[in-house]
PDB file of N, CA and C in Angstrom:
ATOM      1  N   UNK A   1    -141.734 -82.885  -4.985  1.00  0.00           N
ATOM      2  CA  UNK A   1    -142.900 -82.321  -5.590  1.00  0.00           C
ATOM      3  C   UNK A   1    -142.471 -81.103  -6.398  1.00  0.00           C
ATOM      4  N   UNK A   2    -142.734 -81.139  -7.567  1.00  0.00           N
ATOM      5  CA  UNK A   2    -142.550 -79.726  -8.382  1.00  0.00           C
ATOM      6  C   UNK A   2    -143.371 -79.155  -8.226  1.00  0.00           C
ATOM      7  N   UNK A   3    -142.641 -77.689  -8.500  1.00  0.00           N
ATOM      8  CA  UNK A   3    -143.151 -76.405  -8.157  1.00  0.00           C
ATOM      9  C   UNK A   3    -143.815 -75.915  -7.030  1.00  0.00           C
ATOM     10  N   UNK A   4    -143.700 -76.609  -5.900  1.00  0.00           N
ATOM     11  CA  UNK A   4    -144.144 -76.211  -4.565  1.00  0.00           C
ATOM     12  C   UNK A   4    -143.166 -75.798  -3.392  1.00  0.00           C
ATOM     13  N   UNK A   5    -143.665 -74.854  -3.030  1.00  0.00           N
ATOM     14  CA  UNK A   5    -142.998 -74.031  -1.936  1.00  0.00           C
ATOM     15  C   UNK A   5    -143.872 -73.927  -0.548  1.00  0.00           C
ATOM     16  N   UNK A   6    -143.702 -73.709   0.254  1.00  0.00           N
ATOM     17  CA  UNK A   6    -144.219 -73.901   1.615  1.00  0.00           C
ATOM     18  C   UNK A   6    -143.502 -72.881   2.287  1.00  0.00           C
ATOM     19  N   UNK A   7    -144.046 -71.689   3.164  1.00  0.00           N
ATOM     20  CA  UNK A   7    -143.206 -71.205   4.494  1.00  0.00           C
ATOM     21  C   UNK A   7    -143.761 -71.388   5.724  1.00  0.00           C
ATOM     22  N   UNK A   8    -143.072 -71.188   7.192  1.00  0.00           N
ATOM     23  CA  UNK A   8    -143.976 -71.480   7.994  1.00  0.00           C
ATOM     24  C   UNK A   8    -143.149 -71.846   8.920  1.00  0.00           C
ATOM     25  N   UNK A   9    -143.698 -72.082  10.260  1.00  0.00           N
ATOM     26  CA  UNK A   9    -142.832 -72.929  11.111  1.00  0.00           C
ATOM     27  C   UNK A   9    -142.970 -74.464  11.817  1.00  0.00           C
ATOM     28  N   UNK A  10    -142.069 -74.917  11.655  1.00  0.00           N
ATOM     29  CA  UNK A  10    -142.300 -76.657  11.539  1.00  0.00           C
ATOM     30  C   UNK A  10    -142.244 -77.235  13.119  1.00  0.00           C
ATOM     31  N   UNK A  11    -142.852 -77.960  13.540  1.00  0.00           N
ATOM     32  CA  UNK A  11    -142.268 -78.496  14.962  1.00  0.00           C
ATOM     33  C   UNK A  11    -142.253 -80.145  14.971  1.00  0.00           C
ATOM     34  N   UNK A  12    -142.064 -80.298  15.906  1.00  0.00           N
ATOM     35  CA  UNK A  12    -141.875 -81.698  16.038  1.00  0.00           C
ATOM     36  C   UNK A  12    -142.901 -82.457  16.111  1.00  0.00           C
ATOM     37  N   UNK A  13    -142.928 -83.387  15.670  1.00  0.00           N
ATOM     38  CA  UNK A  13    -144.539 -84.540  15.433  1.00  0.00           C
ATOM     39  C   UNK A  13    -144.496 -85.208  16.953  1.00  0.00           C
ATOM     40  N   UNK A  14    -145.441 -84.852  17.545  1.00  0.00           N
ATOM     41  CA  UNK A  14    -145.464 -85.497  18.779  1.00  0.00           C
ATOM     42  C   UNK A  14    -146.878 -86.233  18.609  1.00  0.00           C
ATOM     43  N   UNK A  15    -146.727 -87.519  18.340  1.00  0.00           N
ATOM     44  CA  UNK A  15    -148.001 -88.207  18.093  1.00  0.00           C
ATOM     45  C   UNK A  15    -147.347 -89.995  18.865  1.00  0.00           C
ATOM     46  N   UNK A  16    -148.693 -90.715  19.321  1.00  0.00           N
ATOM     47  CA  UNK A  16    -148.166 -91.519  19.574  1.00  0.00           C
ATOM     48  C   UNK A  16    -149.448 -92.964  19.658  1.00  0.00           C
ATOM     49  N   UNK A  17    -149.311 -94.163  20.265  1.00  0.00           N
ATOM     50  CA  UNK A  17    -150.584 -94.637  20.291  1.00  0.00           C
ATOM     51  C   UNK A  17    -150.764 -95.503  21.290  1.00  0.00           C
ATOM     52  N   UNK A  18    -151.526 -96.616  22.285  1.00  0.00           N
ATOM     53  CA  UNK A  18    -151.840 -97.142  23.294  1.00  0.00           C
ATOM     54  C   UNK A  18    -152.938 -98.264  23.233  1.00  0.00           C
ATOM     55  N   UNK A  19    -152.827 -99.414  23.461  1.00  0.00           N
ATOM     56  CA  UNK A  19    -154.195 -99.932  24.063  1.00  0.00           C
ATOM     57  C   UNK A  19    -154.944 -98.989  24.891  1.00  0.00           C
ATOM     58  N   UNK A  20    -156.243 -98.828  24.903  1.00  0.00           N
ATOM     59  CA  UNK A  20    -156.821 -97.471  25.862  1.00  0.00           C
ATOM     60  C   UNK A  20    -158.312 -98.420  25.814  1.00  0.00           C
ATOM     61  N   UNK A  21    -158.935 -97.604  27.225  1.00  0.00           N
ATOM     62  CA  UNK A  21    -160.484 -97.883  26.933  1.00  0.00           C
ATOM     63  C   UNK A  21    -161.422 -96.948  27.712  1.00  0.00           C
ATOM     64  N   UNK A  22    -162.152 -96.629  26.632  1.00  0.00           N
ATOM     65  CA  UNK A  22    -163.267 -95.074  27.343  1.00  0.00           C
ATOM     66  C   UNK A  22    -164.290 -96.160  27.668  1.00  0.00           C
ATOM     67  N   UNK A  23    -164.866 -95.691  28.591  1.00  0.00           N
ATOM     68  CA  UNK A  23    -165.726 -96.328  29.611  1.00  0.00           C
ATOM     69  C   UNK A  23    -166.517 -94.695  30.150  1.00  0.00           C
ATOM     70  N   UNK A  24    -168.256 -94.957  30.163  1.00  0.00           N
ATOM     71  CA  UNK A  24    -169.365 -93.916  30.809  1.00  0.00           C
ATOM     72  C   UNK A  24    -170.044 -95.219  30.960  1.00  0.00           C
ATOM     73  N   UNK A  25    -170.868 -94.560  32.508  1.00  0.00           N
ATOM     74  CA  UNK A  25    -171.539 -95.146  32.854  1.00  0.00           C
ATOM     75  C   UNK A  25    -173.028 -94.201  32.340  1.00  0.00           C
ATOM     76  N   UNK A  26    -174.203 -94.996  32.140  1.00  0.00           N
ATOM     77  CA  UNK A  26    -175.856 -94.123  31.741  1.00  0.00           C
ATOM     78  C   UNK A  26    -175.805 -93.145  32.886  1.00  0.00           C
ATOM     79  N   UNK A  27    -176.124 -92.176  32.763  1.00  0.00           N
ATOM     80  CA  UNK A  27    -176.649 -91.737  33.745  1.00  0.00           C
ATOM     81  C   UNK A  27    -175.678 -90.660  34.481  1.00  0.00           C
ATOM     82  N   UNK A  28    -174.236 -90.912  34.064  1.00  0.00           N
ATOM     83  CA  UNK A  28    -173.465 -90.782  34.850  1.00  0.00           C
ATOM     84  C   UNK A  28    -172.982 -89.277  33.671  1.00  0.00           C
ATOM     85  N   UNK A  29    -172.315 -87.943  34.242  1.00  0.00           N
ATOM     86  CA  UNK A  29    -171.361 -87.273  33.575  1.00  0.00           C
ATOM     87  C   UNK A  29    -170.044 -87.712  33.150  1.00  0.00           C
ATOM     88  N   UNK A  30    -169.290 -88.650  33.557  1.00  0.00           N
ATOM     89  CA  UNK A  30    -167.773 -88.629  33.977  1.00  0.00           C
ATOM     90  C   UNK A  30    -167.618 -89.202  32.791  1.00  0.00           C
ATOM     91  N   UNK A  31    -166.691 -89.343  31.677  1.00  0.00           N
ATOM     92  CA  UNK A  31    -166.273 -90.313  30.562  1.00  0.00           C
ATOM     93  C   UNK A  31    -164.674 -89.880  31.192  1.00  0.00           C
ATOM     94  N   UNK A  32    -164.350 -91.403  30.611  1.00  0.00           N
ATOM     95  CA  UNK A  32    -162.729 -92.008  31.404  1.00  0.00           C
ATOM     96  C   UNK A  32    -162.223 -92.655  29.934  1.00  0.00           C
ATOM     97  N   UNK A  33    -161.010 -91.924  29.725  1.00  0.00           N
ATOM     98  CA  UNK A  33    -159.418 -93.170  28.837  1.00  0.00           C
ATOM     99  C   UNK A  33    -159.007 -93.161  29.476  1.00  0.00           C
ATOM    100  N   UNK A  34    -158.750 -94.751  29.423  1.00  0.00           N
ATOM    101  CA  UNK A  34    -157.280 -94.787  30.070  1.00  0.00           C
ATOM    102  C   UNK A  34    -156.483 -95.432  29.162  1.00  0.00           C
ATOM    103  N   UNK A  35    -155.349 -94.955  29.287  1.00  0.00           N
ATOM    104  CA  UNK A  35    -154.223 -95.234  28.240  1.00  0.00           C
ATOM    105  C   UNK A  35    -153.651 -96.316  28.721  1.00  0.00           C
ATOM    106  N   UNK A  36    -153.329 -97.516  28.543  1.00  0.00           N
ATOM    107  CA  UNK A  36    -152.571 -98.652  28.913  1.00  0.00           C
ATOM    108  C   UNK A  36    -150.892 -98.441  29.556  1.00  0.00           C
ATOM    109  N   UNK A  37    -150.752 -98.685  28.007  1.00  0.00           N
ATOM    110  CA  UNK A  37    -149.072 -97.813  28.011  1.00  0.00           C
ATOM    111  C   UNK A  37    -148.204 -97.382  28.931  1.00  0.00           C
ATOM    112  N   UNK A  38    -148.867 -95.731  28.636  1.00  0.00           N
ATOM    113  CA  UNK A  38    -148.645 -94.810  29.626  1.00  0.00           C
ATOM    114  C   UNK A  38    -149.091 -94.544  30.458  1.00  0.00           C
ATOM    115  N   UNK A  39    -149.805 -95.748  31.184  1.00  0.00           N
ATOM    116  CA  UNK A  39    -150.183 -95.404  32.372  1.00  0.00           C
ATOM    117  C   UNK A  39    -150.759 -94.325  32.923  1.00  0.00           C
ATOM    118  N   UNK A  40    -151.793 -93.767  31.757  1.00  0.00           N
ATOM    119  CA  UNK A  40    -151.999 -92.262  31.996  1.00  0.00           C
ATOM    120  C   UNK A  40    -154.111 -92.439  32.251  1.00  0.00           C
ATOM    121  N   UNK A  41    -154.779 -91.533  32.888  1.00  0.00           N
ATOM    122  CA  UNK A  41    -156.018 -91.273  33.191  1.00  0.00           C
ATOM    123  C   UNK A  41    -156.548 -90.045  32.739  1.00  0.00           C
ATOM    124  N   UNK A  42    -157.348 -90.132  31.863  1.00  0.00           N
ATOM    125  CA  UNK A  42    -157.982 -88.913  31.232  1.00  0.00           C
ATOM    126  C   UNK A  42    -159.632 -88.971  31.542  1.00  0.00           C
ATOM    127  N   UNK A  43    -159.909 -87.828  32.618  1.00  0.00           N
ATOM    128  CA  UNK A  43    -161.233 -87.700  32.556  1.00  0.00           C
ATOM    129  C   UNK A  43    -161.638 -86.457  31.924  1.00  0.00           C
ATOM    130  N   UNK A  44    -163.047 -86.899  31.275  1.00  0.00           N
ATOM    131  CA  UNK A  44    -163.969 -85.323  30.966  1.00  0.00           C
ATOM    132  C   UNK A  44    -165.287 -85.122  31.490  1.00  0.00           C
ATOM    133  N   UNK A  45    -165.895 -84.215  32.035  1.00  0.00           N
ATOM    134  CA  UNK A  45    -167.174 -83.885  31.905  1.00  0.00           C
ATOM    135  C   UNK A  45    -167.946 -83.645  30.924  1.00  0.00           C
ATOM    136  N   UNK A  46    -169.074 -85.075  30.665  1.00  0.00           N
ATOM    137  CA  UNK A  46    -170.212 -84.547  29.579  1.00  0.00           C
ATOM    138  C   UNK A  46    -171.177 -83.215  29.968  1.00  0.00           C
ATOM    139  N   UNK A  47    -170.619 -81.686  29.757  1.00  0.00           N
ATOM    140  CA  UNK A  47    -171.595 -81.379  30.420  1.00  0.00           C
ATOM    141  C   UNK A  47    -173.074 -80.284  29.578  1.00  0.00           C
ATOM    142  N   UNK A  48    -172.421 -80.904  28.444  1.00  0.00           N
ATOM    143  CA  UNK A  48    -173.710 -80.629  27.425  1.00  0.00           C
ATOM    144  C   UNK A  48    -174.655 -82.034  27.461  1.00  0.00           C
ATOM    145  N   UNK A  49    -174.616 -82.485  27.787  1.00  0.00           N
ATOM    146  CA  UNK A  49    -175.453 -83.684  28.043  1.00  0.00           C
ATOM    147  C   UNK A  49    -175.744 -84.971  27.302  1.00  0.00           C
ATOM    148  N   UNK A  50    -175.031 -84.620  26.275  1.00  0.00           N
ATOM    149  CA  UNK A  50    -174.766 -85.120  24.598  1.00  0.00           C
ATOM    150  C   UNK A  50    -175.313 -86.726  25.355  1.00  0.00           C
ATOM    151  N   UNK A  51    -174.156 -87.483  26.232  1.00  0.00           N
ATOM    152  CA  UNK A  51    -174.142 -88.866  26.015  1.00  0.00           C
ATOM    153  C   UNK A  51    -175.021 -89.694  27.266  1.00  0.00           C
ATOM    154  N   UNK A  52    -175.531 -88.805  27.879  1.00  0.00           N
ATOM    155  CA  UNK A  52    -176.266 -88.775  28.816  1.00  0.00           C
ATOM    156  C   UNK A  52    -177.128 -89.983  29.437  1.00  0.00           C
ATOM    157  N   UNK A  53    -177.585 -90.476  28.541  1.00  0.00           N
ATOM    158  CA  UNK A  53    -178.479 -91.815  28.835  1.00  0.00           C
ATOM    159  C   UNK A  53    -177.504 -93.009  27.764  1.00  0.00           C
ATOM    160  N   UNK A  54    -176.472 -92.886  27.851  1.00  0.00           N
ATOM    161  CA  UNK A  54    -175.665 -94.012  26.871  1.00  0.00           C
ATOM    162  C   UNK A  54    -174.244 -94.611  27.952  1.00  0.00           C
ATOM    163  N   UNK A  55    -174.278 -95.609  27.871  1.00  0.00           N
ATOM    164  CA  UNK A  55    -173.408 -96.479  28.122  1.00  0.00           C
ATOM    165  C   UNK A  55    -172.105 -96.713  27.344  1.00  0.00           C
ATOM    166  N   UNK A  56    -171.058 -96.093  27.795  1.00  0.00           N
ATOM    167  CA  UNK A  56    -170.003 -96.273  26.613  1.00  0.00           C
ATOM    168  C   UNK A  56    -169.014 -97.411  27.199  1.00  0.00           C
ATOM    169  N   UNK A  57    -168.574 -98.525  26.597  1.00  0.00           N
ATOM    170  CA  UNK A  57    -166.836 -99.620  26.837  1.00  0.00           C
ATOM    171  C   UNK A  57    -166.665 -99.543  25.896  1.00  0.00           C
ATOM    172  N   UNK A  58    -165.508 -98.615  25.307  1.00  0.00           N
ATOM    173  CA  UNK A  58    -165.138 -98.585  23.879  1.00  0.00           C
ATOM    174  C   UNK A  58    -163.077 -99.412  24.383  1.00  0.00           C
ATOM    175  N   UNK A  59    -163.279-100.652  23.767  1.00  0.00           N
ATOM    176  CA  UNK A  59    -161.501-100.642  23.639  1.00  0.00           C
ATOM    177  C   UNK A  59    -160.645-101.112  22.526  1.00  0.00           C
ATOM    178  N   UNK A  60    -159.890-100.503  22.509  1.00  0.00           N
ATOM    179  CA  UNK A  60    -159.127 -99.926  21.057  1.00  0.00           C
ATOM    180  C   UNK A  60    -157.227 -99.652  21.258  1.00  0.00           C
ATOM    181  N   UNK A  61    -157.010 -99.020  20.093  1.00  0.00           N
ATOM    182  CA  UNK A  61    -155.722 -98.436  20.214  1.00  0.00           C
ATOM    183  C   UNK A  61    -156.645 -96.965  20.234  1.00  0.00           C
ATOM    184  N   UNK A  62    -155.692 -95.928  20.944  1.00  0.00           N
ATOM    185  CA  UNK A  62    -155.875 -94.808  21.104  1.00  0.00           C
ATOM    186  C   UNK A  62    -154.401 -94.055  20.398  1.00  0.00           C
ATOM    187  N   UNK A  63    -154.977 -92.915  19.832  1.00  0.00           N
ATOM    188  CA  UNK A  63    -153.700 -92.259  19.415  1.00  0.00           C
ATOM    189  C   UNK A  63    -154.257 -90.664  19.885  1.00  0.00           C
ATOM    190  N   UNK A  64    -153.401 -90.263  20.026  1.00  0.00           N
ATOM    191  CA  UNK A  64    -152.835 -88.522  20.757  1.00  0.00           C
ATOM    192  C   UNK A  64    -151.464 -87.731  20.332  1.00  0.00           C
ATOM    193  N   UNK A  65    -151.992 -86.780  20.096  1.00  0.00           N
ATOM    194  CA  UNK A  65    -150.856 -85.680  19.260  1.00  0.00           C
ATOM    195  C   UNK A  65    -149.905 -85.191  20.259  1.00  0.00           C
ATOM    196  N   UNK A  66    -150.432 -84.928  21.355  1.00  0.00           N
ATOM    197  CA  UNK A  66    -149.503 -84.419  22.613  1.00  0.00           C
ATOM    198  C   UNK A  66    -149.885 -84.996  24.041  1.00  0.00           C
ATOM    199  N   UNK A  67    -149.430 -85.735  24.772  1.00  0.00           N
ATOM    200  CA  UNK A  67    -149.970 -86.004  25.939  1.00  0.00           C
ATOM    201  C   UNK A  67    -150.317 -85.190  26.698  1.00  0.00           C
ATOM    202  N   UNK A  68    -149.608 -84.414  26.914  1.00  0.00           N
ATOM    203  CA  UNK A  68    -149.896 -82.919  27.785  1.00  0.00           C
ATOM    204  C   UNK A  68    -151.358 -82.365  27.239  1.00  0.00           C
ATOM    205  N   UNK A  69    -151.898 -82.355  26.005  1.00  0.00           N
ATOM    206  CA  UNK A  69    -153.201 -81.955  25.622  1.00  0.00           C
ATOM    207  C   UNK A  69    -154.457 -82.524  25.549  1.00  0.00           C
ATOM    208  N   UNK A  70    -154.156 -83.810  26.332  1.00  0.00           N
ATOM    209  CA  UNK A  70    -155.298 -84.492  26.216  1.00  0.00           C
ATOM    210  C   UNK A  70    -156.692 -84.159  27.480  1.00  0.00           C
ATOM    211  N   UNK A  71    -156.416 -83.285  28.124  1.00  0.00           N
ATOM    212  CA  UNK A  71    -157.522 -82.391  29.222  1.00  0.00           C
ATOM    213  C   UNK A  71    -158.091 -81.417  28.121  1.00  0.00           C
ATOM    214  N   UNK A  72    -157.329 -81.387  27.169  1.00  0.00           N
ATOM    215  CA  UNK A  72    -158.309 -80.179  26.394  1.00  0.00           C
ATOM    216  C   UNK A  72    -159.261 -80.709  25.232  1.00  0.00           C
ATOM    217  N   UNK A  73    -159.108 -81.398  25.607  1.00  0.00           N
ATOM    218  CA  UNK A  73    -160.459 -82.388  23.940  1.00  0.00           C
ATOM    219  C   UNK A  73    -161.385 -82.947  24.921  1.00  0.00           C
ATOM    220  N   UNK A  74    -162.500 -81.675  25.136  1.00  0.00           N
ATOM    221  CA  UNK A  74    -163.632 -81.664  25.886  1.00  0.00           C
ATOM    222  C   UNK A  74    -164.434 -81.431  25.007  1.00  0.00           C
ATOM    223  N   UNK A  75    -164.749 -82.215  23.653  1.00  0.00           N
ATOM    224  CA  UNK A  75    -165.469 -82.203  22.786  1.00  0.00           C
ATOM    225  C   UNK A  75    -165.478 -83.574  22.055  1.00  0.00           C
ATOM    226  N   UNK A  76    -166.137 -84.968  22.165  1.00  0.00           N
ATOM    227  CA  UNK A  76    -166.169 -86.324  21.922  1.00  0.00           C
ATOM    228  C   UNK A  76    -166.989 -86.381  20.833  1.00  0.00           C
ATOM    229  N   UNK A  77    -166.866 -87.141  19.564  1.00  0.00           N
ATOM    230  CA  UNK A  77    -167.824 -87.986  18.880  1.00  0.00           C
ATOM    231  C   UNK A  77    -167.612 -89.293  18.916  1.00  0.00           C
ATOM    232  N   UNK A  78    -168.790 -89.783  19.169  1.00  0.00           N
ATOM    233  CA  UNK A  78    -168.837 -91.550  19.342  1.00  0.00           C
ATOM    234  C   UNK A  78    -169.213 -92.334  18.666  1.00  0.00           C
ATOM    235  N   UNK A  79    -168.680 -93.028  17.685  1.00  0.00           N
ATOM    236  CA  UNK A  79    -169.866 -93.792  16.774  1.00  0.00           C
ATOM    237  C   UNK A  79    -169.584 -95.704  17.388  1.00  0.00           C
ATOM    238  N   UNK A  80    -169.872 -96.277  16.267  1.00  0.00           N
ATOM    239  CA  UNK A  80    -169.647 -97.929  16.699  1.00  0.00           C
ATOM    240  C   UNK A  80    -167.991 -98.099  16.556  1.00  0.00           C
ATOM    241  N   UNK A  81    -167.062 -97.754  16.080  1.00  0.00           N
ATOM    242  CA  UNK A  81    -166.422 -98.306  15.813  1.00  0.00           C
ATOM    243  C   UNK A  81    -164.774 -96.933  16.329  1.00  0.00           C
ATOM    244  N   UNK A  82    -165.422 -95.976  16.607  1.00  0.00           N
ATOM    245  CA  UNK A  82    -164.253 -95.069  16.843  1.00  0.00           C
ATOM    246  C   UNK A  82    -164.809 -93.709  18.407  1.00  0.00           C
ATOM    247  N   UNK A  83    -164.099 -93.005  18.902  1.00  0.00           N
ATOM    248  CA  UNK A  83    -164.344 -91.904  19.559  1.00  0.00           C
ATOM    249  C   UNK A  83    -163.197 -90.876  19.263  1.00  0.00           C
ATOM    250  N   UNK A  84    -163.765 -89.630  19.270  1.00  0.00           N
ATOM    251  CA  UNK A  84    -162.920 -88.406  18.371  1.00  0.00           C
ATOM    252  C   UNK A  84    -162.924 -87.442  19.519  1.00  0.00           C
ATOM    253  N   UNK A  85    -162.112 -86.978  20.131  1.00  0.00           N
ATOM    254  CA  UNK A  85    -161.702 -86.093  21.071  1.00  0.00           C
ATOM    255  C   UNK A  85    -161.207 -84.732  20.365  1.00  0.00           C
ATOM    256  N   UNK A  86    -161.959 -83.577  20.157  1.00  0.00           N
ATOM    257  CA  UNK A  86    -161.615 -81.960  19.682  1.00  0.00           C
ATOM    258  C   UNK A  86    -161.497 -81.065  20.833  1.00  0.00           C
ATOM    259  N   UNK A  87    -160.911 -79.904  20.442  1.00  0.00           N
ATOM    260  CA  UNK A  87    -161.065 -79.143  21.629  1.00  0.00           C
ATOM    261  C   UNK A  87    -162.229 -77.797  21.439  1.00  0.00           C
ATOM    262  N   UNK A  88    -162.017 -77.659  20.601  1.00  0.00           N
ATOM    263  CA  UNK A  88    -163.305 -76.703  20.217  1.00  0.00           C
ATOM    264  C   UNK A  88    -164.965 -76.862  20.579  1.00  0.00           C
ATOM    265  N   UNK A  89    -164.726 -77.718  19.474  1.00  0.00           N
ATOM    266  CA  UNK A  89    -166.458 -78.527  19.155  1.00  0.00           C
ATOM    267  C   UNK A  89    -166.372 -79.341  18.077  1.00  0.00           C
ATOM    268  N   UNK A  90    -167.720 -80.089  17.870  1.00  0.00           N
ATOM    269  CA  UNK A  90    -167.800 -81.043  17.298  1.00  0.00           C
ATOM    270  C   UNK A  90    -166.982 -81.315  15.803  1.00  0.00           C
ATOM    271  N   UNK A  91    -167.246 -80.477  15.512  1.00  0.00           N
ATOM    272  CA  UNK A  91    -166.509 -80.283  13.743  1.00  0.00           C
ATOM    273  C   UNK A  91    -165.286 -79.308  13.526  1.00  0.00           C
ATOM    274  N   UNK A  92    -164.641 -79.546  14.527  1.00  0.00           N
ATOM    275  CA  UNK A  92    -163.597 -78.521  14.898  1.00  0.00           C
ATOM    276  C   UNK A  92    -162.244 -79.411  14.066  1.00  0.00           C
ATOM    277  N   UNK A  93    -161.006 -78.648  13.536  1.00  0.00           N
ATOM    278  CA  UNK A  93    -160.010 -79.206  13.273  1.00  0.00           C
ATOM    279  C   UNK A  93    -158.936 -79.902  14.018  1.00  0.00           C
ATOM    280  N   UNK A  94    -159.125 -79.177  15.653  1.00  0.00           N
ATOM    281  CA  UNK A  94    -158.182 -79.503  16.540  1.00  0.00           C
ATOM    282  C   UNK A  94    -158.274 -80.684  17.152  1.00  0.00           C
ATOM    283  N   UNK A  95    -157.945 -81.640  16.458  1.00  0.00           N
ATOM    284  CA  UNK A  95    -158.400 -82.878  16.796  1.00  0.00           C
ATOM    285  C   UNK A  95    -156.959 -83.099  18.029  1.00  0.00           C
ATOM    286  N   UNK A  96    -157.756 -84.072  19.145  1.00  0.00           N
ATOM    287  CA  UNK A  96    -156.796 -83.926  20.400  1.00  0.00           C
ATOM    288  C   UNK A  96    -156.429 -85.183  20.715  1.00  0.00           C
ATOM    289  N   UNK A  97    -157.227 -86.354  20.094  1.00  0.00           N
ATOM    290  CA  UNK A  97    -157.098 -87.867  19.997  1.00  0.00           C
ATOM    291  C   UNK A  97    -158.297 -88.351  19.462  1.00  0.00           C
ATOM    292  N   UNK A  98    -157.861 -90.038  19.793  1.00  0.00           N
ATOM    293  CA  UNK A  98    -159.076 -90.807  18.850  1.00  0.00           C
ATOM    294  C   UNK A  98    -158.374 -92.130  19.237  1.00  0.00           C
ATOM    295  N   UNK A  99    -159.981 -92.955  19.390  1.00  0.00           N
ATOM    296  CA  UNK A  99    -159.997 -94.224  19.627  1.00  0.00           C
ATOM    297  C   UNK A  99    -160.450 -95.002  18.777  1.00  0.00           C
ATOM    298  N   UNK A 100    -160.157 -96.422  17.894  1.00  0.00           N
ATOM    299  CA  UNK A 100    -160.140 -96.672  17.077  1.00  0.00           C
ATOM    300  C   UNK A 100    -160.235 -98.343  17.318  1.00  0.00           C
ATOM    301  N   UNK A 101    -160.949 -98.823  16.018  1.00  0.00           N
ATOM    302  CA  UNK A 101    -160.878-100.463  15.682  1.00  0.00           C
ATOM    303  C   UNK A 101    -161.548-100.845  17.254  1.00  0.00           C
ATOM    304  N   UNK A 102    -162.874-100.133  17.210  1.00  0.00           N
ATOM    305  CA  UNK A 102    -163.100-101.077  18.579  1.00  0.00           C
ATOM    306  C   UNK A 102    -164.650-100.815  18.604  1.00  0.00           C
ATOM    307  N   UNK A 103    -165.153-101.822  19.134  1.00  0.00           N
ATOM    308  CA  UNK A 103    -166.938-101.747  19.208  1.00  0.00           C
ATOM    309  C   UNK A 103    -167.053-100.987  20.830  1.00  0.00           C
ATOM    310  N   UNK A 104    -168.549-100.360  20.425  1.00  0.00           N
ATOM    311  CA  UNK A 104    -169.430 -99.582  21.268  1.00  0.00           C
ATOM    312  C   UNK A 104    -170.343-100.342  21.686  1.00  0.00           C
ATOM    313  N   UNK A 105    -170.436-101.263  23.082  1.00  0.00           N
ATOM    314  CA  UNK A 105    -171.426-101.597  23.726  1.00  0.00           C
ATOM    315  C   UNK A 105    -172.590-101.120  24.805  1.00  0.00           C
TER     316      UNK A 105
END
């Protein structure tokens, strides 16, 4: 690229991806990934109440920037076809994973 310069400090791309499937029951607080793969279990508490009366089986590939960070994306958007894990809030940049290519029943 001409004429571009960049400073800063660089780290290593730790990104990766999984068969996974988030699963809430109505009624229930608890939303669950589980990562295939890695054999790994990620729970969160809905405890803004957001999904509250909704039923989520979302299954997909899942992708995650750091495994170690996936307790901190206690902030979900759900639509038909994806789920977005932030750590902030909803419209936050820190995106912490995401589930993908998969229907919301």
């Amino acid at each position: 690229m001409e004429n571009y310069s960049h400073a800063g400090n660089w780290g290593e791309l730790l990104n990766s991806n999984t068969p996974a499937t988030l699963t809430k029951t109505s009624g229930q607080d608890n939303i669950t990934l589980t990562l295939d793969k890695v054999q790994r279990v990620a729970n969160w508490t809905d405890t803004n109440k957001k999904f509250k009366d909704y039923t989520i089986s979302i299954k997909g590939s899942a992708n995650f920037k750091d495994i170690k960070d996936l307790g901190k994306g206690t902030w979900a958007r759900c639509n038909h076809d994806r789920a977005v894990f932030y750590e902030s809030d909803w419209d936050s940049k820190d995106l912490i994973a995401w589930l993908h290519n998969c229907p919301v029943t």
